[in-house]
N, C-alpha and C. Protein backbone atom coordinates (compact mmCIF):
# COMPACT_ATOMS: atom_id res chain seq x y z
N UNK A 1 12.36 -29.05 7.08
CA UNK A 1 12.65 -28.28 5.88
C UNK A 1 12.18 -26.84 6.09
N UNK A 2 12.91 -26.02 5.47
CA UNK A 2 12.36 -24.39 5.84
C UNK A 2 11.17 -24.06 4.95
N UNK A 3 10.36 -23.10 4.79
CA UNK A 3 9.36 -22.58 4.02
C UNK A 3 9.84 -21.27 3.77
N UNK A 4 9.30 -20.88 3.25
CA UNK A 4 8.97 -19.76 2.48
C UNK A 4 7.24 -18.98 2.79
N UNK A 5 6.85 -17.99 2.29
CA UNK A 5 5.25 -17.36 2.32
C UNK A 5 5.33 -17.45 1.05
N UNK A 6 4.41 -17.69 0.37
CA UNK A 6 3.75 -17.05 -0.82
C UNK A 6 2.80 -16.66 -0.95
N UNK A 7 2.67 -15.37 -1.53
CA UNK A 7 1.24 -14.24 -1.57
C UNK A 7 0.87 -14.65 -3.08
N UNK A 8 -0.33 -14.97 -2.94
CA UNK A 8 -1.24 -15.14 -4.72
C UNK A 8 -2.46 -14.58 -4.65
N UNK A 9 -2.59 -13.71 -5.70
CA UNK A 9 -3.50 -12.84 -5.56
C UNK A 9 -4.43 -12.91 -7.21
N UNK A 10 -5.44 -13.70 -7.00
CA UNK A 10 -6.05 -13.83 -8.23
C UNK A 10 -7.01 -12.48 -8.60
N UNK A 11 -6.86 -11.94 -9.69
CA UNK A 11 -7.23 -10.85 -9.87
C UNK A 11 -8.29 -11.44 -11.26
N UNK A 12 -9.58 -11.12 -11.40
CA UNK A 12 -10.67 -11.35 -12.38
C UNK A 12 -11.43 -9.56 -12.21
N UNK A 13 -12.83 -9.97 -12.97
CA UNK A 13 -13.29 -8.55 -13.35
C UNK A 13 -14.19 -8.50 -12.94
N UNK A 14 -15.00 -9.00 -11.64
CA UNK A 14 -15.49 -8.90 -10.77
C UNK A 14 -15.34 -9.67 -8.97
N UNK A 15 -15.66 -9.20 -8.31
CA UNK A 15 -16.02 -9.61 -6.94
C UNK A 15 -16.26 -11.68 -6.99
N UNK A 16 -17.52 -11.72 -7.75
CA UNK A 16 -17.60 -13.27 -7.64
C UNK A 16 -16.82 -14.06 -8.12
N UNK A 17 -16.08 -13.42 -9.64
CA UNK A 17 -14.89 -14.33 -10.43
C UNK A 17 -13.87 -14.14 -9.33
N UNK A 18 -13.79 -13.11 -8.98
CA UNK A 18 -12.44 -13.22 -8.45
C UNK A 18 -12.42 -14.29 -7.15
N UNK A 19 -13.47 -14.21 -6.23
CA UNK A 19 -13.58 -15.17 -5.02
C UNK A 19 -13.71 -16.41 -5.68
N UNK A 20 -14.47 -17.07 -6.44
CA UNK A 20 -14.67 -18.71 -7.03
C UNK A 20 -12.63 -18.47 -7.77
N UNK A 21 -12.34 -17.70 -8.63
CA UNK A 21 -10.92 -18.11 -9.20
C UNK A 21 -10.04 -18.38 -7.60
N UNK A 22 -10.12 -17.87 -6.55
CA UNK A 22 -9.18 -18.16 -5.60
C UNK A 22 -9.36 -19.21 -5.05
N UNK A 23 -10.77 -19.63 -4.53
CA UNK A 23 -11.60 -20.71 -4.44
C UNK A 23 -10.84 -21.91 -4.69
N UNK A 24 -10.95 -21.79 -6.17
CA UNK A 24 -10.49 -22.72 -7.17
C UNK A 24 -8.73 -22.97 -7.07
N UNK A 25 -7.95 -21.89 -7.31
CA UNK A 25 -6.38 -21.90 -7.04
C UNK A 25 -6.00 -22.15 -5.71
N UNK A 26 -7.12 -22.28 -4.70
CA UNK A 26 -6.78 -22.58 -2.99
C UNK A 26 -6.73 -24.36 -3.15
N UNK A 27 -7.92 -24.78 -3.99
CA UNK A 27 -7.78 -26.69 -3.99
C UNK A 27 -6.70 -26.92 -4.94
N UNK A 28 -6.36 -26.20 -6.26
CA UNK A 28 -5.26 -26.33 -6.48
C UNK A 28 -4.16 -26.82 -5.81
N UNK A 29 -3.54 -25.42 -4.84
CA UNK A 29 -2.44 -25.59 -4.55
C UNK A 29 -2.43 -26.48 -3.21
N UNK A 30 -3.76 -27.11 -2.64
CA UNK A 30 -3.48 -28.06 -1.48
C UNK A 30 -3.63 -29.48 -1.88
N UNK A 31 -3.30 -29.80 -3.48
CA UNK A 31 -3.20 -30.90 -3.63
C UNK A 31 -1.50 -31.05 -4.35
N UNK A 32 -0.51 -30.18 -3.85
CA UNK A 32 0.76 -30.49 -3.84
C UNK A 32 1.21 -30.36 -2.60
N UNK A 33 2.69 -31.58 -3.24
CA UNK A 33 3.56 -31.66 -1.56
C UNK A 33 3.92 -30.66 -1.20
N UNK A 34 4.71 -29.40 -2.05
CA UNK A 34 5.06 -28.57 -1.79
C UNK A 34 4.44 -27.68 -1.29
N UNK A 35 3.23 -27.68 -0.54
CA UNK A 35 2.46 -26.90 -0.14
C UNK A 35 2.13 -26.74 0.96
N UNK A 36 2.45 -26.64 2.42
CA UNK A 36 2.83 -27.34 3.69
C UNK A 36 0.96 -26.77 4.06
N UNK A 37 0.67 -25.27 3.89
CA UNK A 37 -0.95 -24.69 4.05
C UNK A 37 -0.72 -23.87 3.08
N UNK A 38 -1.93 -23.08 3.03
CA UNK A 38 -3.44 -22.18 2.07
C UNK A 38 -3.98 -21.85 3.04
N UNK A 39 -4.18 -20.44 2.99
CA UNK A 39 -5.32 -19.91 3.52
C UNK A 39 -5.78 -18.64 2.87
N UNK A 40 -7.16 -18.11 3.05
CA UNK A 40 -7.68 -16.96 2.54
C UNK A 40 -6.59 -15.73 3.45
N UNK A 41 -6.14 -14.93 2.79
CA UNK A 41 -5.61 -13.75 3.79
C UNK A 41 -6.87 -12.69 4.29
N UNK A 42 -6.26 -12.72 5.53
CA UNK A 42 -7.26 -11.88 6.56
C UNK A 42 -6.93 -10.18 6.20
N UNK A 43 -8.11 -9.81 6.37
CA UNK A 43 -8.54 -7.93 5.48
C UNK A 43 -7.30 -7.20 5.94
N UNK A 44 -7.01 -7.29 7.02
CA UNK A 44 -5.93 -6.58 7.45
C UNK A 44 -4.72 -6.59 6.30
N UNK A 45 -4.42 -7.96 6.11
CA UNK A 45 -2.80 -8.09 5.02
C UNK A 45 -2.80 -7.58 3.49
N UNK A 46 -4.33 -7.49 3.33
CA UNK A 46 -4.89 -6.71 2.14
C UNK A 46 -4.82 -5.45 1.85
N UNK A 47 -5.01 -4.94 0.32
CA UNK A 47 -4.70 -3.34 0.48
C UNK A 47 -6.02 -2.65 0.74
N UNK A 48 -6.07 -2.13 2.03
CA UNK A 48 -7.13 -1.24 2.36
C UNK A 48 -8.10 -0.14 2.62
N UNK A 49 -8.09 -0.03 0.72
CA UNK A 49 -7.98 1.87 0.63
C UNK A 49 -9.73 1.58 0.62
N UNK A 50 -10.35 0.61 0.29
CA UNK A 50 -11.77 0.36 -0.38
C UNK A 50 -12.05 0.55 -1.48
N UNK A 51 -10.76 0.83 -2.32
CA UNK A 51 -11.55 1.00 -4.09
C UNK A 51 -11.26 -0.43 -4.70
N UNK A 52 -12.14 -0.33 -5.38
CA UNK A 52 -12.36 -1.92 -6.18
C UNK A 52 -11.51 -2.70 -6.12
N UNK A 53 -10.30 -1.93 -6.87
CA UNK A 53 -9.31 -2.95 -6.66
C UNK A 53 -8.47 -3.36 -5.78
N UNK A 54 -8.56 -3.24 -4.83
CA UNK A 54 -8.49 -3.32 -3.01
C UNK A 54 -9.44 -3.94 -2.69
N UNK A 55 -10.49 -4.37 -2.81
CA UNK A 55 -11.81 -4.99 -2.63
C UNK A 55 -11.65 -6.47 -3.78
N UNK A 56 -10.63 -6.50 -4.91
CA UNK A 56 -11.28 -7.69 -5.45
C UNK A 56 -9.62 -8.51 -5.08
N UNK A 57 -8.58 -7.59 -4.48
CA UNK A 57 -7.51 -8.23 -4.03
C UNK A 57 -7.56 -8.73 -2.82
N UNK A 58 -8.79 -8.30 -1.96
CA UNK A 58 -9.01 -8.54 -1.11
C UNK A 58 -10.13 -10.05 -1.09
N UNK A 59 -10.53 -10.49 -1.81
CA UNK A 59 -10.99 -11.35 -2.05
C UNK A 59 -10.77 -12.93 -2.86
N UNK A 60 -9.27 -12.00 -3.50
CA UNK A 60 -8.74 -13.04 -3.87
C UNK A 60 -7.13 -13.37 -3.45
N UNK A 61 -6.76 -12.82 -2.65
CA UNK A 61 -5.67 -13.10 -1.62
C UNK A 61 -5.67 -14.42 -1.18
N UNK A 62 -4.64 -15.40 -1.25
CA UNK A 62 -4.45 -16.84 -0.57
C UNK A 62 -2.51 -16.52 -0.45
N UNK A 63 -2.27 -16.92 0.98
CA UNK A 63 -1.08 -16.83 1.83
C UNK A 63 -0.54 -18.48 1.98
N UNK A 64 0.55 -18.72 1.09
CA UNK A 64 0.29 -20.40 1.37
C UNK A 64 2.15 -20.73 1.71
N UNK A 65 2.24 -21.72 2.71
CA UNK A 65 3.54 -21.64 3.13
C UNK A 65 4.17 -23.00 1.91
N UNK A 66 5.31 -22.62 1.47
CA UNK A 66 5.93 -23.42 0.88
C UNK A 66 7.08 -23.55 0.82
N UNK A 67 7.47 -24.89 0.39
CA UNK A 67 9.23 -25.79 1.10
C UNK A 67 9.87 -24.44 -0.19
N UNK A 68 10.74 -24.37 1.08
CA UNK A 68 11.78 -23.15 0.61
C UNK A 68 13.08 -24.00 -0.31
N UNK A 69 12.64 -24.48 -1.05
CA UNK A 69 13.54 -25.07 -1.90
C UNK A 69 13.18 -24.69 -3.54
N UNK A 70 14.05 -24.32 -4.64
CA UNK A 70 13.61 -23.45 -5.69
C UNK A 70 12.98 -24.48 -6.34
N UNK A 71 13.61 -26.18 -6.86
CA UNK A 71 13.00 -26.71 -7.59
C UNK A 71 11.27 -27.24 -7.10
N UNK A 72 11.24 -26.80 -5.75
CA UNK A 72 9.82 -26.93 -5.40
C UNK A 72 8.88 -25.85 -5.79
N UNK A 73 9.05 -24.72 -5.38
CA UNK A 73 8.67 -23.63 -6.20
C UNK A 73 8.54 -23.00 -7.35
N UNK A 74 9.51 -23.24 -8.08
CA UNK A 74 9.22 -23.73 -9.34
C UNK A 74 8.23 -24.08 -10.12
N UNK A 75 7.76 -25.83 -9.14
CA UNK A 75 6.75 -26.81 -9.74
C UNK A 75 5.61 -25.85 -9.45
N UNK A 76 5.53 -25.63 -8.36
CA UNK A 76 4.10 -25.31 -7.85
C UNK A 76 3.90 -23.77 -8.79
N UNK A 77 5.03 -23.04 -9.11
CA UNK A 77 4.70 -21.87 -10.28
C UNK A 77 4.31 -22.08 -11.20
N UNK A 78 4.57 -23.53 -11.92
CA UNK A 78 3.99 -23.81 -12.67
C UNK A 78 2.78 -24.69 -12.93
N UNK A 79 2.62 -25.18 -11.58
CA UNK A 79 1.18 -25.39 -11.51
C UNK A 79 0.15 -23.99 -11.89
N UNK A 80 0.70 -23.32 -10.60
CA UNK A 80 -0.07 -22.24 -10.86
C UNK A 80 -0.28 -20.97 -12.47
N UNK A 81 0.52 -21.45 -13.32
CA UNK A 81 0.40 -21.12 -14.60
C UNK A 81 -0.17 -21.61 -15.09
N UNK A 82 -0.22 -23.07 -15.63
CA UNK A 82 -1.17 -23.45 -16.27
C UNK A 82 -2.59 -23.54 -15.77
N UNK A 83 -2.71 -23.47 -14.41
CA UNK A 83 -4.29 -23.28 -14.16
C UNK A 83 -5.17 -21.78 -14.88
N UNK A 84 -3.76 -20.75 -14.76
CA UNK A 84 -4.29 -19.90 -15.06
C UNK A 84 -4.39 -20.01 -16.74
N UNK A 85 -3.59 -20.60 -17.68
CA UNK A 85 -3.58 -20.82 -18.49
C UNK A 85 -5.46 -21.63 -19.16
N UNK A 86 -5.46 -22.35 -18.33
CA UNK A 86 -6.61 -23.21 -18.42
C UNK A 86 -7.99 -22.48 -18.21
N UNK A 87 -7.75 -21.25 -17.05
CA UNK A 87 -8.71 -19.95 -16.88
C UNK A 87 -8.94 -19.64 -17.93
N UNK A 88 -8.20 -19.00 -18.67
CA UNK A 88 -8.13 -17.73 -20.18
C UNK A 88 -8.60 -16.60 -19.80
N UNK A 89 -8.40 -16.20 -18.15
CA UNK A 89 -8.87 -14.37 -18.10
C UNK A 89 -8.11 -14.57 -17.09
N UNK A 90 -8.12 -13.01 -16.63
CA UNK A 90 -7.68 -12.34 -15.16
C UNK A 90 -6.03 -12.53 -15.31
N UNK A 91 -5.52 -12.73 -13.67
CA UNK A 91 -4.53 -12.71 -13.74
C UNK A 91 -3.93 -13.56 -12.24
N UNK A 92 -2.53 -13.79 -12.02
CA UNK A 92 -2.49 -13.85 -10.74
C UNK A 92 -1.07 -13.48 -10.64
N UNK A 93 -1.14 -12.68 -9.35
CA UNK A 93 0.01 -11.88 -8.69
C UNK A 93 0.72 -12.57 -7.62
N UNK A 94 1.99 -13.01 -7.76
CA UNK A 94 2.62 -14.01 -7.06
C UNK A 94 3.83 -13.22 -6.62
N UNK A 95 4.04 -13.12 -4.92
CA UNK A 95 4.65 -12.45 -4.19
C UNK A 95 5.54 -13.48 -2.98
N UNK A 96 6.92 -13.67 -3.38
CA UNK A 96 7.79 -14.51 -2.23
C UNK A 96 8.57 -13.30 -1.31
N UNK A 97 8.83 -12.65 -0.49
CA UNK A 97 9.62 -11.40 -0.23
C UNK A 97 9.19 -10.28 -1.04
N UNK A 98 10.47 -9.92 -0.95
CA UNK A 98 10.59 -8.54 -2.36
C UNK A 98 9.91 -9.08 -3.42
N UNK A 99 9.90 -10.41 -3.85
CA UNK A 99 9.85 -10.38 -5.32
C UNK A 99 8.81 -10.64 -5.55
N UNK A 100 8.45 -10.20 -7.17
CA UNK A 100 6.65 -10.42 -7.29
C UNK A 100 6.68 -10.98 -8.73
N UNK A 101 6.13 -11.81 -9.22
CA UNK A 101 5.75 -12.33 -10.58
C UNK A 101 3.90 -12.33 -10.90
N UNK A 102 4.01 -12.07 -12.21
CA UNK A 102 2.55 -11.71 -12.93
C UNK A 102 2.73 -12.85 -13.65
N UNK A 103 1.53 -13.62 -13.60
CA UNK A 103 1.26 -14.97 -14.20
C UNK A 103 -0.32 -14.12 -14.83
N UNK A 104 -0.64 -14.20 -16.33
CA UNK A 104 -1.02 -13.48 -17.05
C UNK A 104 -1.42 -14.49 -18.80
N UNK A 105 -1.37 -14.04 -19.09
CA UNK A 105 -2.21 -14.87 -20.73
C UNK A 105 -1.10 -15.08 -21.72
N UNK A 106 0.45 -14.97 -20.70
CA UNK A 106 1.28 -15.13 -21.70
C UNK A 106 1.57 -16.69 -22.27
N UNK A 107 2.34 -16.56 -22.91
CA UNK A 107 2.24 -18.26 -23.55
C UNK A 107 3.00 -19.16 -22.55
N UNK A 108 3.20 -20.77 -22.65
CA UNK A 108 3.72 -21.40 -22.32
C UNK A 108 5.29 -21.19 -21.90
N UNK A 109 5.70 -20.83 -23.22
CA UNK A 109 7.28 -20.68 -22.93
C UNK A 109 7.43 -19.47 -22.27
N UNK A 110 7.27 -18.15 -22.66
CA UNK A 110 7.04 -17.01 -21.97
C UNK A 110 6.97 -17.05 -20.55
N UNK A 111 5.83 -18.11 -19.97
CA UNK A 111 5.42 -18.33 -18.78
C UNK A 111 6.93 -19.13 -18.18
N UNK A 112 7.61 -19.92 -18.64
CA UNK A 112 8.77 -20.82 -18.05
C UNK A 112 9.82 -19.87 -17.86
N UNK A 113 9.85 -19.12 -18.80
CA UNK A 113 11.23 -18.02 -18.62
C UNK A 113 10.87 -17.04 -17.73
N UNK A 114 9.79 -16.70 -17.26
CA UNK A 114 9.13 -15.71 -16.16
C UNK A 114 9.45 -16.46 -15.02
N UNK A 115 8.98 -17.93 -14.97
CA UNK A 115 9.09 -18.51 -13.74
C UNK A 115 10.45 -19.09 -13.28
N UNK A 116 11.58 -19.21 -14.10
CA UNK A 116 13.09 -19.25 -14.03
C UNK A 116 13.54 -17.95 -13.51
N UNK A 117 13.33 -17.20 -14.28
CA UNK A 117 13.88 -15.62 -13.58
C UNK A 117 13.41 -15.43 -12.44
N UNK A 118 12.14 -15.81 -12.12
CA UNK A 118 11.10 -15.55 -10.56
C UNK A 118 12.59 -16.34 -9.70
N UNK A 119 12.56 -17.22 -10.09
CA UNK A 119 12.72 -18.22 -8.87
C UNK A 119 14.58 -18.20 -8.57
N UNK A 120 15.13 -17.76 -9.53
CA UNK A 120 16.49 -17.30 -9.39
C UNK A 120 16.42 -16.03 -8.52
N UNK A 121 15.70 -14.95 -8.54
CA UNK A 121 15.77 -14.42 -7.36
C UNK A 121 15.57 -14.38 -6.46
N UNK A 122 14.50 -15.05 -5.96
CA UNK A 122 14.07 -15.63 -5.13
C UNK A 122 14.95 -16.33 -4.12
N UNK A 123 15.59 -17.38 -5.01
CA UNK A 123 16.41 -18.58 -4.54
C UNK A 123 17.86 -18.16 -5.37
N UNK A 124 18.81 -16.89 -5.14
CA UNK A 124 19.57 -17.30 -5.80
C UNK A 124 20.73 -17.60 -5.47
N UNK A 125 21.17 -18.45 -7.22
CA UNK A 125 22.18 -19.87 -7.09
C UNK A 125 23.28 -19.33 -6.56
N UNK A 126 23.99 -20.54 -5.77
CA UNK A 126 25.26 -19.87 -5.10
C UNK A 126 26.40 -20.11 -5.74
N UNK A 127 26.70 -19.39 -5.71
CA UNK A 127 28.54 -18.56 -6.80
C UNK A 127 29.46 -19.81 -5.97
């Protein structure tokens, strides 16, 4: 089956939230099928100007390969929503290619129609 990259970038309001929230969204996402690896991204793939927020993206960066199929991606987007949902702070920045989705404190449904539109471009349907 092919994969895909996905860039997730848990963003909190400090250094330690932000490393334990990735921590945490790294056992997450290695307890789905759709998840072939996880790993912390190495400083280099990070943005490396040294201001904070380059420093807490840099800490919460996880690079995880996943089955390049939309209804798989999908699931695992919405795994990754409701965890953050279950958080109640920060944020996480979800990057397949070009495309990037903000998973954020919006609501449930909000969150499904973000992650439909994500994943139609991503994956889109053929005409």
């Amino acid at each position: 089956m092919d994969t895909v990259v996905g860039r997730f970038v848990t963003l909190d309001d400090d250094a330690d939230t932000t490393e334990e929230a990735a921590h945490r969204l790294r056992r997450e996402l290695h307890q789905l099928d759709a998840v072939r690896s996880v790993r912390q991204a190495e400083s280099a793939t990070v943005a490396p100007d040294g201001s904070r927020a380059g420093e807490l993206a840099e800490l919460g960066t996880l690079l995880a390969v996943l089955a390049a199929q939309a209804d798989l991606v999908a699931g695992v987007l919405r795994v990754v929503g409701e965890w953050q949902r279950r958080r109640g702070r920060g944020r996480v920045e979800v990057r397949i290619g070009e495309h990037e989705l903000i998973i954020d404190d919006a609501t449930a449904d909000e969150q499904r129609r973000l992650i439909e539109a994500f994943v139609d471009r991503v994956f889109p349907p053929e005409r």
